[in-house]
C-alpha atoms as a PDB file:
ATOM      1  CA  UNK A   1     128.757 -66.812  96.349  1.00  0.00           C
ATOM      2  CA  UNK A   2     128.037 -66.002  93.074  1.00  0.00           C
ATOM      3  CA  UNK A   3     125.082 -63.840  93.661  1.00  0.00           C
ATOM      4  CA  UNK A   4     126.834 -62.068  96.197  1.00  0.00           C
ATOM      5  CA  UNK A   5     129.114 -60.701  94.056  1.00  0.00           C
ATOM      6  CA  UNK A   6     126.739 -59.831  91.167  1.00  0.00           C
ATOM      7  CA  UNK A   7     124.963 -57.873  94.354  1.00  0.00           C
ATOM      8  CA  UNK A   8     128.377 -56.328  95.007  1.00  0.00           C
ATOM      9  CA  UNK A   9     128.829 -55.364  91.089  1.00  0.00           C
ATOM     10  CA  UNK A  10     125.801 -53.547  91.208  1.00  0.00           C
ATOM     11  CA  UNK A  11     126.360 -51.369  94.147  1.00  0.00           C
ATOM     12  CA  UNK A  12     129.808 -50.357  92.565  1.00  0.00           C
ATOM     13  CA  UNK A  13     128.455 -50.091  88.921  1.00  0.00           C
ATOM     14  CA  UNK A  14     125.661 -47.640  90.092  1.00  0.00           C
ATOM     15  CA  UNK A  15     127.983 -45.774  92.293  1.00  0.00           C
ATOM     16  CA  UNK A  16     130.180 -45.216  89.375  1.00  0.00           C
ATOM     17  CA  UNK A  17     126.929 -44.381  87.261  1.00  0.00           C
ATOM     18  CA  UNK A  18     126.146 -41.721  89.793  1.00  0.00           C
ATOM     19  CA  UNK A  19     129.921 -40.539  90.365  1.00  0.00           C
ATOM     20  CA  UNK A  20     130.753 -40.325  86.284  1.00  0.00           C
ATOM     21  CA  UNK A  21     127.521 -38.388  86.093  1.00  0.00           C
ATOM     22  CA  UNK A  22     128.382 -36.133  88.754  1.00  0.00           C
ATOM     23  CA  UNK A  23     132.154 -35.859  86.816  1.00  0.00           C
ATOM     24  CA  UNK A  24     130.030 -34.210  83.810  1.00  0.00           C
ATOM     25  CA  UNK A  25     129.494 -30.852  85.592  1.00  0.00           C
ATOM     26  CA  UNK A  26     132.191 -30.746  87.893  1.00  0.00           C
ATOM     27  CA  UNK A  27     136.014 -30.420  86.844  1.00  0.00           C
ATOM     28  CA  UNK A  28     137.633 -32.984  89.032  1.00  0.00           C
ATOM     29  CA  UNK A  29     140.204 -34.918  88.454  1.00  0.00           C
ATOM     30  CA  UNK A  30     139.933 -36.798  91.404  1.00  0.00           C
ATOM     31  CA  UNK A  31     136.621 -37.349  90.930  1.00  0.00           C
ATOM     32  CA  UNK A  32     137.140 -38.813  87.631  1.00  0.00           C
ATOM     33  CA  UNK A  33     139.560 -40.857  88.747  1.00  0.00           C
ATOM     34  CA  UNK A  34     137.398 -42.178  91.730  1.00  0.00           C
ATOM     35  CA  UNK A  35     134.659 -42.947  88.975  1.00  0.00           C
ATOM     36  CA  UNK A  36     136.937 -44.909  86.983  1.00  0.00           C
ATOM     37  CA  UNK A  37     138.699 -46.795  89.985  1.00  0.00           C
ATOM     38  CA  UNK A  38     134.845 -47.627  90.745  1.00  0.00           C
ATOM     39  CA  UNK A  39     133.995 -48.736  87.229  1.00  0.00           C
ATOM     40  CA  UNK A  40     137.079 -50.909  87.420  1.00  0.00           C
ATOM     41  CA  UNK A  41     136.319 -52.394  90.137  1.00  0.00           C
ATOM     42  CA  UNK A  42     133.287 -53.629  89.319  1.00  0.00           C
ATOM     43  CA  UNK A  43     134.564 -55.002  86.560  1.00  0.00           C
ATOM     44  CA  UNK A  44     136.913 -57.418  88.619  1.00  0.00           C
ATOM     45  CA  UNK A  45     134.190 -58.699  90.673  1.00  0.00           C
ATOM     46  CA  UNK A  46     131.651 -59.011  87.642  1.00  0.00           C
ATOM     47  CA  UNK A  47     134.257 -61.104  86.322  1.00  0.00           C
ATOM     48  CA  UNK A  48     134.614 -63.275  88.983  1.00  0.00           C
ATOM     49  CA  UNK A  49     130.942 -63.781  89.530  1.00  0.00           C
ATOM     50  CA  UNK A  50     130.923 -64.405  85.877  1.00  0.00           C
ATOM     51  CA  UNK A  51     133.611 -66.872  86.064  1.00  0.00           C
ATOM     52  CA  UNK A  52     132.197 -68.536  89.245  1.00  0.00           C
ATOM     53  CA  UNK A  53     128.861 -69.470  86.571  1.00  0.00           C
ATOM     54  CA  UNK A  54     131.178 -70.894  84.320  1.00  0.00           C
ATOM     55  CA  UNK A  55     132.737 -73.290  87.205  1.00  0.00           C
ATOM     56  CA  UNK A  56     129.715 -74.770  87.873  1.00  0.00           C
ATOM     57  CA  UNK A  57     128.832 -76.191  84.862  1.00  0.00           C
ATOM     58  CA  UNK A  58     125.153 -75.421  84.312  1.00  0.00           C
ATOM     59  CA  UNK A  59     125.798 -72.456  82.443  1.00  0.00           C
ATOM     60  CA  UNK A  60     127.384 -74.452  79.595  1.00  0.00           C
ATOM     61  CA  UNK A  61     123.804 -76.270  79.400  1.00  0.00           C
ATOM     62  CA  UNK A  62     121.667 -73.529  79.593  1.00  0.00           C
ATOM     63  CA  UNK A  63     121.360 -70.131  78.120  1.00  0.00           C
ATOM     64  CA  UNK A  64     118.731 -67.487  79.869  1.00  0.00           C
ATOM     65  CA  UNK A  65     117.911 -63.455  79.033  1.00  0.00           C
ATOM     66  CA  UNK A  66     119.701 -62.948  82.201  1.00  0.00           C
ATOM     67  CA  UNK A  67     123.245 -64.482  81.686  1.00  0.00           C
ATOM     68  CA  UNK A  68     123.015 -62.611  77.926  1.00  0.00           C
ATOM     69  CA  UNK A  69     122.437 -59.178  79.794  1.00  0.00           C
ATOM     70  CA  UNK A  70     124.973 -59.642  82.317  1.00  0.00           C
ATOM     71  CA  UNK A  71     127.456 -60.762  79.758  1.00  0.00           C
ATOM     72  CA  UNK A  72     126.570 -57.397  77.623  1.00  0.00           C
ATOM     73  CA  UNK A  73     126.919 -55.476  80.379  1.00  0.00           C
ATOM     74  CA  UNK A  74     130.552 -57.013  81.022  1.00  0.00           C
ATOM     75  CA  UNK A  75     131.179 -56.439  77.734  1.00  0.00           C
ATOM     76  CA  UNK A  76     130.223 -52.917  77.548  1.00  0.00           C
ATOM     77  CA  UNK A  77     132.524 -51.952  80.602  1.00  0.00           C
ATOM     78  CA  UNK A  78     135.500 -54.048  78.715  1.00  0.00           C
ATOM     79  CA  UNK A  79     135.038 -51.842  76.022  1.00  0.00           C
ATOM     80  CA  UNK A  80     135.087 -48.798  77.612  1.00  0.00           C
ATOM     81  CA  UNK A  81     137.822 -48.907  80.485  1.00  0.00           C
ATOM     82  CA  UNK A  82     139.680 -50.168  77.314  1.00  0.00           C
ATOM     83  CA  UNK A  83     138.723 -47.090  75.356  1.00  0.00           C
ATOM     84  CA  UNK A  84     139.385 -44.956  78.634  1.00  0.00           C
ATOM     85  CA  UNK A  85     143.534 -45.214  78.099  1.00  0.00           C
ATOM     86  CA  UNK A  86     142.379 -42.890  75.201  1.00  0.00           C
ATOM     87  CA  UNK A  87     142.245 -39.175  75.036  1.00  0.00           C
ATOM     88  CA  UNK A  88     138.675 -37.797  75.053  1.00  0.00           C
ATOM     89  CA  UNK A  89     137.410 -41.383  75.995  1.00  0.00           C
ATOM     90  CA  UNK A  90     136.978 -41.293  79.347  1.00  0.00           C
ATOM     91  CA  UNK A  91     133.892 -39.326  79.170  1.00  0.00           C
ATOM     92  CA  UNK A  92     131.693 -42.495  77.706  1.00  0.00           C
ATOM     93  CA  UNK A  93     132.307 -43.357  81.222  1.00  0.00           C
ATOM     94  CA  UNK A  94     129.261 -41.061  82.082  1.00  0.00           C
ATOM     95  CA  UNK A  95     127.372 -42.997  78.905  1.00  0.00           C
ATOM     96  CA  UNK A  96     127.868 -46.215  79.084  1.00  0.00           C
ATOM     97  CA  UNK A  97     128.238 -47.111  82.582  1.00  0.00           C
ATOM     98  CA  UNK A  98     124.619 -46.318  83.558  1.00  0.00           C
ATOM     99  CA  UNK A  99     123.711 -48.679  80.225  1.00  0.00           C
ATOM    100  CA  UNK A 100     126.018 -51.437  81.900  1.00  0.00           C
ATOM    101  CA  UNK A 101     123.883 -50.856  85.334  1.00  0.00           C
ATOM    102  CA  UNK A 102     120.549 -50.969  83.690  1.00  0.00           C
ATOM    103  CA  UNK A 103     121.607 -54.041  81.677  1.00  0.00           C
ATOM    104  CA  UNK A 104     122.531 -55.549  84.980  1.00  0.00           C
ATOM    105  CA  UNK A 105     119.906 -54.877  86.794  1.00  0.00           C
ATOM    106  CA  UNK A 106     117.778 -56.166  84.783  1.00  0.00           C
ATOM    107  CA  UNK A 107     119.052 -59.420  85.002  1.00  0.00           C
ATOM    108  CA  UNK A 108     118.158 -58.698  88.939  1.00  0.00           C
ATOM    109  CA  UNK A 109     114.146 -57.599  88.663  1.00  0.00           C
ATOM    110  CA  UNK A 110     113.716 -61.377  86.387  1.00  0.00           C
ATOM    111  CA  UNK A 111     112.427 -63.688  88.352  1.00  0.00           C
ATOM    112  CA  UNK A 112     114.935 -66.458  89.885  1.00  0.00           C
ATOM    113  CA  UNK A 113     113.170 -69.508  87.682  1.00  0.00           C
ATOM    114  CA  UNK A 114     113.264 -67.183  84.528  1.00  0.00           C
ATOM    115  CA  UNK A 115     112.351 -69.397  81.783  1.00  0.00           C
ATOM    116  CA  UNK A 116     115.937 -70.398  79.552  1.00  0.00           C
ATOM    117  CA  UNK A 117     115.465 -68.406  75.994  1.00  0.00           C
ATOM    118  CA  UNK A 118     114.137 -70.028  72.829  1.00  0.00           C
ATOM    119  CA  UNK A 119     114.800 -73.549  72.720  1.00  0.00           C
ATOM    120  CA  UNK A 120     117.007 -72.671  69.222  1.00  0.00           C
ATOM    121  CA  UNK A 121     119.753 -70.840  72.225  1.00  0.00           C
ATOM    122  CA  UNK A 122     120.006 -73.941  74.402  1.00  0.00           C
ATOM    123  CA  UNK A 123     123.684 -74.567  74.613  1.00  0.00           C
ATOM    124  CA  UNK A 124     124.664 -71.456  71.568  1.00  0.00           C
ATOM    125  CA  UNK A 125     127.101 -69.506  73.163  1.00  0.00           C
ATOM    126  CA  UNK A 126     128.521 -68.285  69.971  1.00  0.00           C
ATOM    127  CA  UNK A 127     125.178 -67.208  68.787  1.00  0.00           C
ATOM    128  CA  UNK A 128     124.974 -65.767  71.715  1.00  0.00           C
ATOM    129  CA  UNK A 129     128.327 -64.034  72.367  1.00  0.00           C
ATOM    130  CA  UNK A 130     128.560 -62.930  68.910  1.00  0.00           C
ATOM    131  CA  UNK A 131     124.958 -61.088  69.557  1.00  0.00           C
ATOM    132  CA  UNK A 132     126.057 -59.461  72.581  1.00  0.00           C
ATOM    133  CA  UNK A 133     129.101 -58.100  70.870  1.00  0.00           C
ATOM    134  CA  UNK A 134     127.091 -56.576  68.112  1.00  0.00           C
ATOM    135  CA  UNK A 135     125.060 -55.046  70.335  1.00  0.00           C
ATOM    136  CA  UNK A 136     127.692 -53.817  72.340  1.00  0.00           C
ATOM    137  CA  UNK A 137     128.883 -51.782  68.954  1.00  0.00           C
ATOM    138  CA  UNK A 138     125.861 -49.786  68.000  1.00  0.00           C
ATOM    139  CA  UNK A 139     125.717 -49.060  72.113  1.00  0.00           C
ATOM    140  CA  UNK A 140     129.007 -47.571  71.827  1.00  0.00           C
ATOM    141  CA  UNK A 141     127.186 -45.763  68.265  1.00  0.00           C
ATOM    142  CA  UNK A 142     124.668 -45.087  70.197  1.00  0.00           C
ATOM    143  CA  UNK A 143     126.599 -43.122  72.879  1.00  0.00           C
ATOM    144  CA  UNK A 144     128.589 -41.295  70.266  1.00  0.00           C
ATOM    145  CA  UNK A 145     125.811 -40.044  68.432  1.00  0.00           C
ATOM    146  CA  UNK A 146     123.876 -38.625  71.829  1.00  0.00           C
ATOM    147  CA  UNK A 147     127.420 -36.989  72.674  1.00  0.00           C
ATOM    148  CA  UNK A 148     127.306 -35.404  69.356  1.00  0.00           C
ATOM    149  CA  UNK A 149     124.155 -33.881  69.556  1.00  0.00           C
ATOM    150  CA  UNK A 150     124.913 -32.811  72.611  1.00  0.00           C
ATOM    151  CA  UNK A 151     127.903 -31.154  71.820  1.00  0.00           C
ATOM    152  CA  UNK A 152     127.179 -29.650  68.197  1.00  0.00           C
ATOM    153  CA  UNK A 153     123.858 -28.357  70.732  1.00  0.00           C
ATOM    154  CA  UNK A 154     126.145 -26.590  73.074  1.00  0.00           C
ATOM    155  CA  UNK A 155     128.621 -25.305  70.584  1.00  0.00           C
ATOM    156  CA  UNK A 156     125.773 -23.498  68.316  1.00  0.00           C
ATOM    157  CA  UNK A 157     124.295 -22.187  71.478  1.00  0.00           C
ATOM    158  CA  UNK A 158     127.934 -20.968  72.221  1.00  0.00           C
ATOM    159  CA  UNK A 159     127.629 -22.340  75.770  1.00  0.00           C
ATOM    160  CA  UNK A 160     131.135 -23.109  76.780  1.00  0.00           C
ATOM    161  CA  UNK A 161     130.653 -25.098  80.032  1.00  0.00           C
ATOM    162  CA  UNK A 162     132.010 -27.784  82.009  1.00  0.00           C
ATOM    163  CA  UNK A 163     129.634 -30.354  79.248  1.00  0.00           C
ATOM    164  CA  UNK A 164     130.975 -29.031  76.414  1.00  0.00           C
ATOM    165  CA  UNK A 165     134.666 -28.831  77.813  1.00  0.00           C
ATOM    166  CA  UNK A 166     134.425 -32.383  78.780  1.00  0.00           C
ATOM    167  CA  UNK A 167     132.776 -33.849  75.656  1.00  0.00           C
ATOM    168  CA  UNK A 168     134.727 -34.686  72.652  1.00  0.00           C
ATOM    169  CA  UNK A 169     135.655 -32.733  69.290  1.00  0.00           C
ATOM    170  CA  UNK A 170     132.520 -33.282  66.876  1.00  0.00           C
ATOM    171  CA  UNK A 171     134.952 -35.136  64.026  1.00  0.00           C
ATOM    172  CA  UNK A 172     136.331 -37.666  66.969  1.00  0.00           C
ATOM    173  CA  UNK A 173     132.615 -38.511  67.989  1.00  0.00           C
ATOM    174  CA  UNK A 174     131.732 -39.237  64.032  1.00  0.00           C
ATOM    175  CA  UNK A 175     134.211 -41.078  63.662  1.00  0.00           C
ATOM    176  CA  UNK A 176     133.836 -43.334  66.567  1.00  0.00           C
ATOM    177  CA  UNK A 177     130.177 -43.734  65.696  1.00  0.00           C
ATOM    178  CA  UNK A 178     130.834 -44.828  62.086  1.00  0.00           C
ATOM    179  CA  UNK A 179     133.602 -47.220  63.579  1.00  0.00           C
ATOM    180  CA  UNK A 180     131.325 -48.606  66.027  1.00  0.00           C
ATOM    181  CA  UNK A 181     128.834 -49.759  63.683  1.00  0.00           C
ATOM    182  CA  UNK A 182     131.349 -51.193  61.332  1.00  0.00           C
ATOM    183  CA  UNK A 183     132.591 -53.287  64.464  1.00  0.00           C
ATOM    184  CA  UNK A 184     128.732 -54.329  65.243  1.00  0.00           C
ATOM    185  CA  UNK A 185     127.747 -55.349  62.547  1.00  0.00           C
ATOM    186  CA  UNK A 186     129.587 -58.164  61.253  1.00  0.00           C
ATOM    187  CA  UNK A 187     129.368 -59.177  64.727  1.00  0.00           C
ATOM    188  CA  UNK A 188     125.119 -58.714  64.302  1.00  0.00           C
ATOM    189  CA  UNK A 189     125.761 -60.941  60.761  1.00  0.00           C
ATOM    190  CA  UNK A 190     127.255 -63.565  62.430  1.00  0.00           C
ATOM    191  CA  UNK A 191     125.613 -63.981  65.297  1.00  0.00           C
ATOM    192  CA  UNK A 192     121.999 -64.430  63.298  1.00  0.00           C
ATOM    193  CA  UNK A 193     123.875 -66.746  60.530  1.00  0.00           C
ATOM    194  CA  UNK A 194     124.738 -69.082  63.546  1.00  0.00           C
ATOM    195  CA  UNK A 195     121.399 -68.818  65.175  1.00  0.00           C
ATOM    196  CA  UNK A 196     119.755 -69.713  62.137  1.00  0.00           C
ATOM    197  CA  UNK A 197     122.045 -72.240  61.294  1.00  0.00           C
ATOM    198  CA  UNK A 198     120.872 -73.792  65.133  1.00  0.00           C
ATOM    199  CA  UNK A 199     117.879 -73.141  65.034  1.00  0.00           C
ATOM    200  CA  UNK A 200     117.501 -75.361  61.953  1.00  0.00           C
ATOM    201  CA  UNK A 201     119.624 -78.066  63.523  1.00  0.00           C
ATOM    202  CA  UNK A 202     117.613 -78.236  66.408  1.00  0.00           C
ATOM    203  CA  UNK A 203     114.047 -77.049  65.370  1.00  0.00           C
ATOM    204  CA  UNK A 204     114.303 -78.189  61.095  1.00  0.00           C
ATOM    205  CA  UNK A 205     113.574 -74.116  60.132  1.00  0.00           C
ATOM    206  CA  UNK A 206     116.363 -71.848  60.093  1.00  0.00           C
ATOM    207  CA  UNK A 207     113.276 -69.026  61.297  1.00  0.00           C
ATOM    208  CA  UNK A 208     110.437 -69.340  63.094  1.00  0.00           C
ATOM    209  CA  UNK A 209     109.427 -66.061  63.293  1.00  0.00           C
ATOM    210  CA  UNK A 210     109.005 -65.032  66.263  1.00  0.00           C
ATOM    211  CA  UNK A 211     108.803 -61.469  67.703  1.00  0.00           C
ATOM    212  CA  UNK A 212     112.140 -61.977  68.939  1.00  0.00           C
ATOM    213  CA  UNK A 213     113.868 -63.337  65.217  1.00  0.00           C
ATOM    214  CA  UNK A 214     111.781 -60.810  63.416  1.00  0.00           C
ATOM    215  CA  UNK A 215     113.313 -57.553  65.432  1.00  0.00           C
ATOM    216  CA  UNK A 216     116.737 -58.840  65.287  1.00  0.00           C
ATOM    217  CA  UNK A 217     116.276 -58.933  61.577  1.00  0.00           C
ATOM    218  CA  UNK A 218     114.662 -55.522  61.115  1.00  0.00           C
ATOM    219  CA  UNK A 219     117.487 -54.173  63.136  1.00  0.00           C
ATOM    220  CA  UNK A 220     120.242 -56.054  60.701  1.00  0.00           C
ATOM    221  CA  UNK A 221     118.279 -54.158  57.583  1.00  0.00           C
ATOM    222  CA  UNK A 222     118.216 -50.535  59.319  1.00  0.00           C
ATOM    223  CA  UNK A 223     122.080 -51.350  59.985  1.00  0.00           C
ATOM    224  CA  UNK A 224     123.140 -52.035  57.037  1.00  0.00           C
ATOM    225  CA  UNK A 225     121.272 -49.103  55.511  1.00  0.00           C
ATOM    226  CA  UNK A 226     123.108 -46.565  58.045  1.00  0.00           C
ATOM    227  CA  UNK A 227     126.454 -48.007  57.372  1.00  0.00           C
ATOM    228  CA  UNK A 228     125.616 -48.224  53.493  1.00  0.00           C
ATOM    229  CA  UNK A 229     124.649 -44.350  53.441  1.00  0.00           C
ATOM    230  CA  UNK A 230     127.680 -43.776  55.576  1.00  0.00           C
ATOM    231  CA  UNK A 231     130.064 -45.355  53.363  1.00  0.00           C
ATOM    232  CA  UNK A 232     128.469 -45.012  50.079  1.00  0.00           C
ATOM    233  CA  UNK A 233     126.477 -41.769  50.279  1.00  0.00           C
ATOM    234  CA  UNK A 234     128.403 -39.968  52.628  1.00  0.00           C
ATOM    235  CA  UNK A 235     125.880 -39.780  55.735  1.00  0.00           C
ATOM    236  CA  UNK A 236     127.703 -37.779  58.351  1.00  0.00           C
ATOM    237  CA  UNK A 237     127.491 -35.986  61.110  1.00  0.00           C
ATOM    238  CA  UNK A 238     123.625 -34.819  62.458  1.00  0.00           C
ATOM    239  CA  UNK A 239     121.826 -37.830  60.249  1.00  0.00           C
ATOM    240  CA  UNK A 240     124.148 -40.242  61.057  1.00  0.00           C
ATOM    241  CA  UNK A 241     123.738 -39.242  64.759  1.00  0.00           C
ATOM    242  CA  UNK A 242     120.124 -39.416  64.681  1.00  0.00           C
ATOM    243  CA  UNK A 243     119.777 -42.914  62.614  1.00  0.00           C
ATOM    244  CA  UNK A 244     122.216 -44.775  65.201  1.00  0.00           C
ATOM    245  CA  UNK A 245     119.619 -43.435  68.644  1.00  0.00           C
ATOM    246  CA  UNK A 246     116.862 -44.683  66.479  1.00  0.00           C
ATOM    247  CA  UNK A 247     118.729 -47.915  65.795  1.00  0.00           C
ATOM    248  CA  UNK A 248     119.236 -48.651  69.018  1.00  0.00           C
ATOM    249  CA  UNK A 249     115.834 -47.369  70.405  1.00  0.00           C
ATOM    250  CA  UNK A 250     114.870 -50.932  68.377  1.00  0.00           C
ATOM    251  CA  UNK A 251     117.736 -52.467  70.047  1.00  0.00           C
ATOM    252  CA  UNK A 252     115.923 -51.708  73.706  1.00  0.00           C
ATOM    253  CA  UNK A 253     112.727 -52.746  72.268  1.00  0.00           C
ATOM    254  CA  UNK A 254     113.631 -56.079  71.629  1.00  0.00           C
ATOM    255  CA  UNK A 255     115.264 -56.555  74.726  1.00  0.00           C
ATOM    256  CA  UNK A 256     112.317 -55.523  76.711  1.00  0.00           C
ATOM    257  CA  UNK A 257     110.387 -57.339  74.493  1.00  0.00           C
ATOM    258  CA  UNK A 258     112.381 -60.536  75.632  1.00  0.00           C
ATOM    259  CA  UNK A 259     111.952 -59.357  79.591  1.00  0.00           C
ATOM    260  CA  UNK A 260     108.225 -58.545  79.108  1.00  0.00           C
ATOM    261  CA  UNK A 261     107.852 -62.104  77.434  1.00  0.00           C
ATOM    262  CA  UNK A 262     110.301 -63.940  80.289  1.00  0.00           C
ATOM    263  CA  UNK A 263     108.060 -62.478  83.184  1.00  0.00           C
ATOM    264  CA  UNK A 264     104.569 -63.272  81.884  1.00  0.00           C
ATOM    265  CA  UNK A 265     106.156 -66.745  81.148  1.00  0.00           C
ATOM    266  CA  UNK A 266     107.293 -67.266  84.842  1.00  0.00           C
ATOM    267  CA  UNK A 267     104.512 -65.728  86.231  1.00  0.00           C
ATOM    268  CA  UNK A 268     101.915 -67.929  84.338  1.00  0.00           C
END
């Protein structure tokens, strides 16, 4: 049962994907509205297939790449049919729902006997969930910053089209990037203090230093330069833009990193 409705999440996350995209050149309410109506529908029955793990018991035991991805994918449409009550907001629908997709189906292409994630996660849901949730901020950075190059793109080229209509004022999107990292992050601190803090329960090292560890921690240090410039030197706008895509371009890297590394393990 559960898989069935994971199945059923993706078919209405990627028509929502396809439908929010389509929203981007087309002024439609009702198409927006259908989008969204999609996107929350999928939501419902992620939830429920998430739930349904949680009944049976093994999740609680075990913690794979998989049940990570699908929970940041849950997470990231939380966020934004949260954020879509909003004014300007629900064009991250056309953003972040084909993240949430890709997220998910990536938990589909693994194989079934995926290998469970360093033996330091067994049973660390609050390293875990506290990861996601960091992650889930610089995506949301992430999305703002592409938005405002977009727009500051179309304004200078004076093209005044359905895009730029549609995407929000370039002060809104720098703000919500600079929030969106200060919500990350402490969320990124704490979910590598408790992993450490596990991993030297259960292994005696707080690091081993794997591929894995040693991303996570370059991607800490390149945060917490970008939100030191931003609120010490005043990084705005174009840079800030810019150093949040590359942040999360390592963000994606260690992720696949962790798929590439799950697959050759299975297949061996």
């Amino acid at each position: 049962m559960t898989v069935v409705f994971f199945q059923i999440t993706l078919g209405l996350y990627f028509l929502g994907t396809v439908t929010f995209l389509i929203c981007l050149v087309r002024r439609s309410e009702g198409l927006s509205k259908v989008a969204l109506g999609l996107a929350g529908l999928g939501f419902f029955t992620h939830t429920v297939a998430l739930a349904l793990q949680l009944w049976s018991g093994d999740e609680l035991k075990w913690v794979t790449f998989q049940k990570a991805m699908s929970f940041f994918s849950w997470s990231l449409v939380l966020v934004f049919l949260v954020a879509a009550t909003r004014q300007y907001l629900q064009v991250l629908g056309s953003f972040i729902l084909p993240l949430a997709f890709l997220s998910l189906v990536s938990t589909a292409i693994l194989p079934a006997e995926a290998p469970i994630l360093h033996p330091m996660f067994q049973g660390v849901w609050v390293h875990v969930t506290l990861s996601m949730l960091g992650t889930v901020g610089f995506a949301v950075a992430f999305v703002a910053g592409l938005m405002y190059l977009m727009q500051e793109r179309l304004l200078k080229s004076k093209q005044f089209n359905v895009l730029s209509f549609k995407l929000p004022p370039l002060d809104f999107l720098d703000r919500l990037n600079q929030r969106s990292i200060l919500l990350g992050f402490p969320f990124l601190t704490l979910g590598i203090l408790t992993g450490a803090i596990s991993a030297q329960i259960s292994l005696g090292a707080y690091l081993s230093w794997n591929p894995e560890q040693i991303w996570a921690l370059i991607t800490w240090v390149f945060y917490l330069i970008v939100l030191m410039g931003r609120v010490t030197v005043g990084w705005r706008a174009k840079k800030a833009a810019y150093l949040t895509i590359v942040g999360f371009a390592g963000v994606l890297l260690t992720f696949l990193g962790v798929i590439l590394k799950s697959s050759g393990a299975s297949v061996s």
